[in-house]
Protein backbone atom coordinates (compact mmCIF):
# COMPACT_ATOMS: atom_id res chain seq x y z
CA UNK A 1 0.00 0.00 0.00
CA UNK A 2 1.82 3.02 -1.43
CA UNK A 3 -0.95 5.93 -0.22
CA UNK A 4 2.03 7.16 2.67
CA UNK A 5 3.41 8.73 0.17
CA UNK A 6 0.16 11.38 0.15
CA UNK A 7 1.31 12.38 3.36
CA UNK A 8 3.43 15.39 3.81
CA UNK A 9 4.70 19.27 3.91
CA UNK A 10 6.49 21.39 1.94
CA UNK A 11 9.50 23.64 2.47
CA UNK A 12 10.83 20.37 3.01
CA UNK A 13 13.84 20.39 4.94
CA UNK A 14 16.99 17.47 5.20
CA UNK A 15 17.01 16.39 8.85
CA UNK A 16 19.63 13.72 9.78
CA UNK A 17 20.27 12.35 13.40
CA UNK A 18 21.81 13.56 15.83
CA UNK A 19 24.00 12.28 18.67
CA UNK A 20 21.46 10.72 21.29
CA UNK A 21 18.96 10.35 19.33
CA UNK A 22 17.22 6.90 18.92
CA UNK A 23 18.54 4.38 16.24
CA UNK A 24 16.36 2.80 14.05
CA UNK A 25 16.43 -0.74 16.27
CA UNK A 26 15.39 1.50 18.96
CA UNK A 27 12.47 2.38 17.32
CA UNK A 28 11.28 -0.77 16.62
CA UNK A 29 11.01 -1.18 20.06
CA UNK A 30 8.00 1.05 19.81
CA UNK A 31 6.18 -1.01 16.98
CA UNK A 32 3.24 -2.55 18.06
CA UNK A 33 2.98 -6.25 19.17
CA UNK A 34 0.18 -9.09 17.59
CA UNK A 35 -0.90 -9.03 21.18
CA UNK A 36 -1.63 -5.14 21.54
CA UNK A 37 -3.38 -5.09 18.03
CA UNK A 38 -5.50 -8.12 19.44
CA UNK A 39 -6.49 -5.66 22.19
CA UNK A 40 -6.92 -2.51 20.22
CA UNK A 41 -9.14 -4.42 17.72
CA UNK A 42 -10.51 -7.33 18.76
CA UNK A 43 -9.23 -9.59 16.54
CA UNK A 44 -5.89 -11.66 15.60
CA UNK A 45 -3.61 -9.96 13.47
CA UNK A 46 -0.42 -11.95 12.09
CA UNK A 47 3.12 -9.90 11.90
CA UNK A 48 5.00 -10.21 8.83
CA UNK A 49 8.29 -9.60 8.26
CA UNK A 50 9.79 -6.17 9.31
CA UNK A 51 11.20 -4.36 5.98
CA UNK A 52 13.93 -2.40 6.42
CA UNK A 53 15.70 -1.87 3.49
CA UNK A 54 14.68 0.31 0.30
CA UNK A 55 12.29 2.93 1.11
CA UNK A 56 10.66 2.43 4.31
CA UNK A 57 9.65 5.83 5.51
CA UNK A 58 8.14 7.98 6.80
CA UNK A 59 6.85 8.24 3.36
CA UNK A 60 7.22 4.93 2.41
CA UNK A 61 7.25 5.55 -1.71
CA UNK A 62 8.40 8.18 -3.58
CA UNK A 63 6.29 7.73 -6.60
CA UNK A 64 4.52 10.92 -7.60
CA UNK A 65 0.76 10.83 -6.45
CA UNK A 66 -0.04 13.84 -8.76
CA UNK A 67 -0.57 16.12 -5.52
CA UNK A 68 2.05 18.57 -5.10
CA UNK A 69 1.47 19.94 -1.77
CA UNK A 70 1.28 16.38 -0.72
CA UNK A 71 4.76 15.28 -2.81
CA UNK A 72 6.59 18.09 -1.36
CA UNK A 73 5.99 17.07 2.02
CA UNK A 74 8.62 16.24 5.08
CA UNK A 75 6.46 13.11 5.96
CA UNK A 76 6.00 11.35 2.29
CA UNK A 77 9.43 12.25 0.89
CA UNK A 78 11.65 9.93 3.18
CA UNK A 79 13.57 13.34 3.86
CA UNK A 80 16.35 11.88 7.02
CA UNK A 81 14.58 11.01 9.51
CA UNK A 82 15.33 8.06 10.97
CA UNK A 83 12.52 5.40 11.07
CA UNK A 84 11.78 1.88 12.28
CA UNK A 85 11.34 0.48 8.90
CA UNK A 86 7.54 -0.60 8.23
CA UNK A 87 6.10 -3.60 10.49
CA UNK A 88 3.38 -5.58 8.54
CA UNK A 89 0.49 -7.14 9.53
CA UNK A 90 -2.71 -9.00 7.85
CA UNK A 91 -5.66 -11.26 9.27
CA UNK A 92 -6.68 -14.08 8.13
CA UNK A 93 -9.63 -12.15 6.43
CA UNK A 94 -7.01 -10.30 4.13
CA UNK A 95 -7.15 -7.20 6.48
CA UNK A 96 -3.78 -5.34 6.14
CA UNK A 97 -2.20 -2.69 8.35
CA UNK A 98 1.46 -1.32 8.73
CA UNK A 99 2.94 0.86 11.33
CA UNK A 100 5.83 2.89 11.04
CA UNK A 101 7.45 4.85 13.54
CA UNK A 102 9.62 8.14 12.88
CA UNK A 103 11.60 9.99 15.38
CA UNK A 104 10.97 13.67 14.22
CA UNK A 105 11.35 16.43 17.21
CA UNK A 106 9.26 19.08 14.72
CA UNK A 107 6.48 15.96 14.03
CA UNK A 108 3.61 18.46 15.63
CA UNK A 109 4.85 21.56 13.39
CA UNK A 110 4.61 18.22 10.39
CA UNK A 111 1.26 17.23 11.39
CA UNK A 112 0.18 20.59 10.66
CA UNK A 113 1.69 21.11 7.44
CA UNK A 114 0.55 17.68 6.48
CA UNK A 115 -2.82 18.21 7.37
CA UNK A 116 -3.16 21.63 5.32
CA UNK A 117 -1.21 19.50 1.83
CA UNK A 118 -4.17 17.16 2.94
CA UNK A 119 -7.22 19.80 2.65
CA UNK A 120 -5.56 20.96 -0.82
CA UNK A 121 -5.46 17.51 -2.25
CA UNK A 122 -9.03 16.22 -2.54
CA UNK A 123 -7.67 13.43 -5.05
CA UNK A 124 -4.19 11.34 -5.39
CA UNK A 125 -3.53 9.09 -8.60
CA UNK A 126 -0.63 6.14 -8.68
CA UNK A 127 0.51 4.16 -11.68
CA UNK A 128 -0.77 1.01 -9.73
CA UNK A 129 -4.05 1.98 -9.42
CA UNK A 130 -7.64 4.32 -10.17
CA UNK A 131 -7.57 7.59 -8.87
CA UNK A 132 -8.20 7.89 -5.16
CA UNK A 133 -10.27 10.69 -3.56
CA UNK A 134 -9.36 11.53 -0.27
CA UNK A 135 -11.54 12.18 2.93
CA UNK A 136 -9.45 14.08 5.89
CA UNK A 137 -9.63 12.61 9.39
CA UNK A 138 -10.23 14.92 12.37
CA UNK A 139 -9.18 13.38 15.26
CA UNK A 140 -7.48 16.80 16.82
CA UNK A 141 -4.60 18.84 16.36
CA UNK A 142 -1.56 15.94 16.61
CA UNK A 143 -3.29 13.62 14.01
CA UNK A 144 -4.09 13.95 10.77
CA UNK A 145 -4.70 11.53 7.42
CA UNK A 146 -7.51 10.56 5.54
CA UNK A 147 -9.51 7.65 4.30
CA UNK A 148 -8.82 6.94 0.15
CA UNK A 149 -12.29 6.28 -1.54
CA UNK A 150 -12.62 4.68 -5.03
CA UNK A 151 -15.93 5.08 -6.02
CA UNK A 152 -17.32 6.41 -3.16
CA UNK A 153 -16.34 3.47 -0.80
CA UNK A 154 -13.60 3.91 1.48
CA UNK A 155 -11.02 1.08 0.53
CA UNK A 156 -8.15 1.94 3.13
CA UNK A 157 -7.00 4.98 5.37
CA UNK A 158 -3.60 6.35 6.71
CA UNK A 159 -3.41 7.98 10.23
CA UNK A 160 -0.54 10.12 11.21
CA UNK A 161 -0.11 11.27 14.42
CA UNK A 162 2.88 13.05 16.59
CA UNK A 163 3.08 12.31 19.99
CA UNK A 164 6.10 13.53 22.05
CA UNK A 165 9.20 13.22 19.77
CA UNK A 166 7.86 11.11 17.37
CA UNK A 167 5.19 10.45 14.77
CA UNK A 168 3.23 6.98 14.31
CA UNK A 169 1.92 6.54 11.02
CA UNK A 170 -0.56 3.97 10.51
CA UNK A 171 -1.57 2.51 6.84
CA UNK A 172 -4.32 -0.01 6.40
CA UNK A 173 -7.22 -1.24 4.67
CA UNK A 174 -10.40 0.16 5.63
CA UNK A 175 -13.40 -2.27 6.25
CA UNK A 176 -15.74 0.32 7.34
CA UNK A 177 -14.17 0.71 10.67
CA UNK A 178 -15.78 3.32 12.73
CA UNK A 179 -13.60 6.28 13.87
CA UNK A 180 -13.56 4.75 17.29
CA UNK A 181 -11.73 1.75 15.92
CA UNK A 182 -8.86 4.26 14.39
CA UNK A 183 -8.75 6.27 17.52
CA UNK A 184 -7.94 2.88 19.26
CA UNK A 185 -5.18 1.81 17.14
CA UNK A 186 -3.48 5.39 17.76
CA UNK A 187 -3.88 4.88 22.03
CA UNK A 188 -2.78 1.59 21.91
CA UNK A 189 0.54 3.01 19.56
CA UNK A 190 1.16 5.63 22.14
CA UNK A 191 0.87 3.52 24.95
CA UNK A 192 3.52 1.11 23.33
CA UNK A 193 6.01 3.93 22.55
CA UNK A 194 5.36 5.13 26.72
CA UNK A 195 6.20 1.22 27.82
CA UNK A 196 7.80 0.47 24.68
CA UNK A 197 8.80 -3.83 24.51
């Protein structure tokens, strides 16, 4: 699922790492568990393999999705941050979700920008698919995304939300999940990266 890329700011700026903060095997740490995704949901979830190499975020793609403000963006153009690579999961009725975890110090001045590249984008188009409208989440001022309809029908949604010195992003297919589900997923993320594993 390549809609990450969508999310983002411009004015773009290169941030690398600095000394102290966390590597990226300390932010896997943070990545949520089958168990707390059995909580959050209600149901199993299986955890594939952990990808780490190529791009892995925050953006995870780089492929144009015909939305400037949104291909400009800090958060969908893989710009230094340091990430934990993107943890995979599915169930065994073909639901999929990823999680991705960025240290970024600025992420609630990035949510913000994101969320305005959001409001100008109503519609995002990749090569490997139809076009994709886009309907913004409001969950508050540290989260923003949007669910991607085709046809009316919402087919999957991204989250991304800062919370202390990092952002969690969340991608996943949407089947018709309430807002309370989403807002779930997000408490149980932050509650991992306060008593990480």
């Amino acid at each position: 699922m390549a809609l990450l890329a969508a999310s983002g700011l411009t004015g773009a700026a290169n941030v690398t790492a600095e000394r102290g903060d966390p590597t990226r095997e300390e932010l896997q740490l943070l990545l949520l568990t089958e168990e707390d995704l059995l909580e959050a949901t209600g149901k199993p979830w299986i955890a594939d393999r952990l990808v780490t190499t190529g791009v892995t975020g925050p953006a995870g793609t780089t492929e144009p999705s015909g939305c400037t403000a949104l291909d400009t963006a800090v958060l969908a153009q893989n710009t230094g941050l340091t990430d934990s690579g993107v943890q995979p999961f599915y169930t065994a009725a073909g639901d999929i979700l990823e999680q991705t975890v960025v240290y970024d110090p600025a992420g609630s001045e990035h949510i913000r920008q994101l969320d305005v590249a959001i409001e100008q984008c109503p519609q995002m188009r990749f090569s490997d698919g139809p076009a994709v409208s886009l309907k913004p989440v409001e969950f508050g001022d540290s989260v923003t995304g949007f669910r991607a309809l085709i046809q009316g029908e919402s087919r999957s949604a991204v989250l991304v939300a800062a919370y202390k010195q990092y952002v969690v992003e969340l991608v996943l297919s949407d089947d018709a999940y309430s807002d309370a589900f989403f807002q779930n997923l997000l408490a149980e993320a932050f509650e991992q990266i306060d008593h990480p594993n």
